[in-house]
Protein backbone atom coordinates (compact mmCIF):
# COMPACT_ATOMS: atom_id res chain seq x y z
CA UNK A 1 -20.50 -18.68 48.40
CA UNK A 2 -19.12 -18.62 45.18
CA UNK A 3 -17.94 -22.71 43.30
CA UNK A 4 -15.78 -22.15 40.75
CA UNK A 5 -16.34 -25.44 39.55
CA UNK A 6 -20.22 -24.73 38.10
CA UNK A 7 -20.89 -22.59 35.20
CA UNK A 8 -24.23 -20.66 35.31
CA UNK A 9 -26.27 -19.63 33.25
CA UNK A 10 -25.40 -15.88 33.09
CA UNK A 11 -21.93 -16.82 32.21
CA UNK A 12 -22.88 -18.86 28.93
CA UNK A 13 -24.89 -15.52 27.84
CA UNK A 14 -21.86 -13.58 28.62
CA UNK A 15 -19.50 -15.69 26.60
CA UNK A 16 -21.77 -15.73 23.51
CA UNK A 17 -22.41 -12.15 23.59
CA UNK A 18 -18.40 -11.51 23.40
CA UNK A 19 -18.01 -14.48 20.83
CA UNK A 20 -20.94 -12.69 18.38
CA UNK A 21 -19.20 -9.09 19.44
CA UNK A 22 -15.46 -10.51 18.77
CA UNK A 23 -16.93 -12.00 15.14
CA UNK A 24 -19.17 -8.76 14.31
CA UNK A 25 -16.17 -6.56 14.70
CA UNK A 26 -13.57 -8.73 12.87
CA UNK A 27 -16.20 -8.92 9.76
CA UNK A 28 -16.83 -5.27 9.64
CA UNK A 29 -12.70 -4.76 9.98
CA UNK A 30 -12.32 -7.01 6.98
CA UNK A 31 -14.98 -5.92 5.07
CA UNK A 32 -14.71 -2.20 5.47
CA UNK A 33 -11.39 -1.97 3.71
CA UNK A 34 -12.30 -0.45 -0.04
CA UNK A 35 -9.82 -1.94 -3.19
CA UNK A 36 -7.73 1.27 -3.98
CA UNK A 37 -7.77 2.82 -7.80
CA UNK A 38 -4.63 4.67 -7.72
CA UNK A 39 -0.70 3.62 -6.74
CA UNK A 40 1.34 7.05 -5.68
CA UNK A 41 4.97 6.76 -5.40
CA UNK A 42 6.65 9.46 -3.43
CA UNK A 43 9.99 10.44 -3.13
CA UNK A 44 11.45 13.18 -0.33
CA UNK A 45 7.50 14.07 -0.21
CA UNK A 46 7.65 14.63 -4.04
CA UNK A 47 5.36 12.36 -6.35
CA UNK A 48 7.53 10.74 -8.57
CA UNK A 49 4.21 9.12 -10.46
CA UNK A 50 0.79 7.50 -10.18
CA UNK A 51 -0.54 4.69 -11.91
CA UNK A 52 -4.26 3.18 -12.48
CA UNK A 53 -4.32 -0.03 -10.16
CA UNK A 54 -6.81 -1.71 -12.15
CA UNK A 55 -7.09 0.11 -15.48
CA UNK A 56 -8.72 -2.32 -18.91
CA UNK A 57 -7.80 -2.39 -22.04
CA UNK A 58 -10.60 -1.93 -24.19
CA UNK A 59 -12.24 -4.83 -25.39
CA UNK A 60 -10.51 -6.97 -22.62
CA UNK A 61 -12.75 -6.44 -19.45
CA UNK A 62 -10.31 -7.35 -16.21
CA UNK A 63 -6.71 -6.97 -17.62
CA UNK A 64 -4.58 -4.56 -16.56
CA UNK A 65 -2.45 -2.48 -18.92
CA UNK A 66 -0.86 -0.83 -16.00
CA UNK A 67 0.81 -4.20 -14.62
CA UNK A 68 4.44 -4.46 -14.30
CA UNK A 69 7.53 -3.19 -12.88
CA UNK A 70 8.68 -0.08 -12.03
CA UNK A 71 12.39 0.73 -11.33
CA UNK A 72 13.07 4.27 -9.08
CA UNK A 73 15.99 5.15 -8.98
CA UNK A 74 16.73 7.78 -5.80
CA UNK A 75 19.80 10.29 -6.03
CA UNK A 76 20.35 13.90 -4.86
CA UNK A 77 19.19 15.68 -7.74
CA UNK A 78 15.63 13.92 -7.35
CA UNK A 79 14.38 10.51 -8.51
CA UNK A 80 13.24 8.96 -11.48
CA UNK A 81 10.76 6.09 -12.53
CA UNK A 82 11.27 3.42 -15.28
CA UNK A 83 8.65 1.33 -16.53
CA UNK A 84 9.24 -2.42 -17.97
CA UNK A 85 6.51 -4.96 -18.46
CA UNK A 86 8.98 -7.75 -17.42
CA UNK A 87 11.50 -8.37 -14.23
CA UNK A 88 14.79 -6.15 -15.83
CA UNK A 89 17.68 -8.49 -15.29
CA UNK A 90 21.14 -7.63 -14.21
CA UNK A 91 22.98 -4.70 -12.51
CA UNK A 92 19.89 -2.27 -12.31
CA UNK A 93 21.77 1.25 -11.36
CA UNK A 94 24.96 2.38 -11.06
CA UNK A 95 25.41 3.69 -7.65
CA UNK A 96 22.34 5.40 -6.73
CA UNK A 97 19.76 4.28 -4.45
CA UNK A 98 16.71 1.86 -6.32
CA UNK A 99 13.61 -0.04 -5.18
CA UNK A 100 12.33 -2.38 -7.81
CA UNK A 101 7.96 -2.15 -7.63
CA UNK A 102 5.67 -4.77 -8.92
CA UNK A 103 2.46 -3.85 -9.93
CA UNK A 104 0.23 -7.14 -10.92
CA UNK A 105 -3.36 -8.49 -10.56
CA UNK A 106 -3.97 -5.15 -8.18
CA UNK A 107 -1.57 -5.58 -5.80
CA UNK A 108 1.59 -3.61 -5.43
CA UNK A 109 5.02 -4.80 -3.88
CA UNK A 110 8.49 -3.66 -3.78
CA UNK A 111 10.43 -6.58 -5.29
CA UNK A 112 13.96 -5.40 -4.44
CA UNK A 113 15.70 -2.75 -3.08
CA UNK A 114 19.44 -1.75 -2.22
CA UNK A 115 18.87 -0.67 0.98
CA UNK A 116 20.32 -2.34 4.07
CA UNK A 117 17.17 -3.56 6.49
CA UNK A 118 15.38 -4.57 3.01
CA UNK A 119 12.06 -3.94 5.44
CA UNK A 120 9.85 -2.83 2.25
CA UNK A 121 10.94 -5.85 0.35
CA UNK A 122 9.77 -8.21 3.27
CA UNK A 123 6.47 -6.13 3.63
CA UNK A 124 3.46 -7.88 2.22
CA UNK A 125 1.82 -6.61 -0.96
CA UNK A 126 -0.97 -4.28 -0.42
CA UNK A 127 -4.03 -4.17 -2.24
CA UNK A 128 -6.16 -1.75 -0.37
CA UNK A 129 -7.23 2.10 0.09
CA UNK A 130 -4.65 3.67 2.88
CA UNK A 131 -2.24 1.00 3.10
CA UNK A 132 1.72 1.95 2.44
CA UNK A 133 4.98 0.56 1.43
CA UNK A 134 7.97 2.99 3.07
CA UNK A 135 11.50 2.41 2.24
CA UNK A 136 12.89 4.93 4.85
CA UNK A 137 16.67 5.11 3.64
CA UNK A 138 15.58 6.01 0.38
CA UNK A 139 12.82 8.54 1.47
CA UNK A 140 10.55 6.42 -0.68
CA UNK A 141 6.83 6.02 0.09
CA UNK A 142 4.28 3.59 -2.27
CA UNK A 143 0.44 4.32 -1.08
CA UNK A 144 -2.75 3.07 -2.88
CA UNK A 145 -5.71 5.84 -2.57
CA UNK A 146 -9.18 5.74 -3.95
CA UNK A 147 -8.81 8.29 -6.04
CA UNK A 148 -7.92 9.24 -9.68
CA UNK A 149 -4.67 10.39 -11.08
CA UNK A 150 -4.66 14.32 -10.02
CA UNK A 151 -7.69 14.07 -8.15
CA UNK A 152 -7.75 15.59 -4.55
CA UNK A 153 -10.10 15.05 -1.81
CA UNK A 154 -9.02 17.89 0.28
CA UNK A 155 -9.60 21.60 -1.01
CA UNK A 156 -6.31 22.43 -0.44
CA UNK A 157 -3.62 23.36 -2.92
CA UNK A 158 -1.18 20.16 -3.09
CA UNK A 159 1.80 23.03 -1.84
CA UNK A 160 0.46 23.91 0.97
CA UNK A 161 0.67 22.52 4.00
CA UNK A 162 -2.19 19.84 6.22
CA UNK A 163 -0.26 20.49 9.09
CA UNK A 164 2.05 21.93 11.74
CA UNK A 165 4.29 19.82 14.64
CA UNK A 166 5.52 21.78 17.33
């Protein structure tokens, strides 16, 4: 019969092959993410603008001239981004919808927002290729991609549709 109390030999193998296969598959999830180029910021499915994640100035290899804040401002006729290089102070709209982005050392984070749940101002920064920020009240969505300003990867028109739901 079977003692539970003894551990054989087969069952060491076992448990090392699952410990090696647990720690191969968590390396290749954390290394397979690529650092995204480009930060798109969509509002109502309309790109509102794109900026170089980690674009130099010349002459200064590793700085960013694209770092700062971004203020969109969301209404009915469409939105609108702002850039300042520092945190704007003070009452930042009057009335409309706003989410406050930080763009810095090639992460990107919404900072504050006047939306109720403030879920994308709790949301960790992201820093990678395919990871989003959504602010759903304000139909705003803030996605890094690989790519360059412009640049598509499908051969698609942008107008046209990738899909149909029925």
């Amino acid at each position: 019969m079977f003692d539970c109390g003894k551990i054989r030999k087969t069952d060491i193998v076992l448990i090392i092959f699952f410990l090696t296969a647990a720690l191969l598959a968590g390396l290749l999830f954390l290394r397979g993410q690529d650092a995204g180029d480009m930060v798109h910021i969509t509002c109502d499915g309309r790109e509102i603008c794109s900026v170089a994640l980690r674009q130099t100035k010349s002459g200064d290899a590793g700085e960013s001239t694209q770092d700062g804040y971004y203020l969109i401002t969301c209404s009915h006729e469409g939105a609108v981004a702002e850039y300042y290089a520092d945190k704007p102070e003070g009452k930042l709209t009057d009335g409309t919808g706003y989410n406050l982005i930080r763009i810095a050392d090639g992460s990107v984070s919404v900072v504050s927002a006047d939306c109720h749940e403030q879920i994308c101002v709790h949301h960790k920064p992201i820093t990678g290729e395919g990871e989003t920020i959504v602010c759903l009240p304000h139909r705003l969505v803030v996605e890094i991609t690989g790519g360059k300003a412009g640049d598509s990867s499908d051969d698609a028109p942008a107008d046209e549709l990738d899909g149909v739901v029925r």
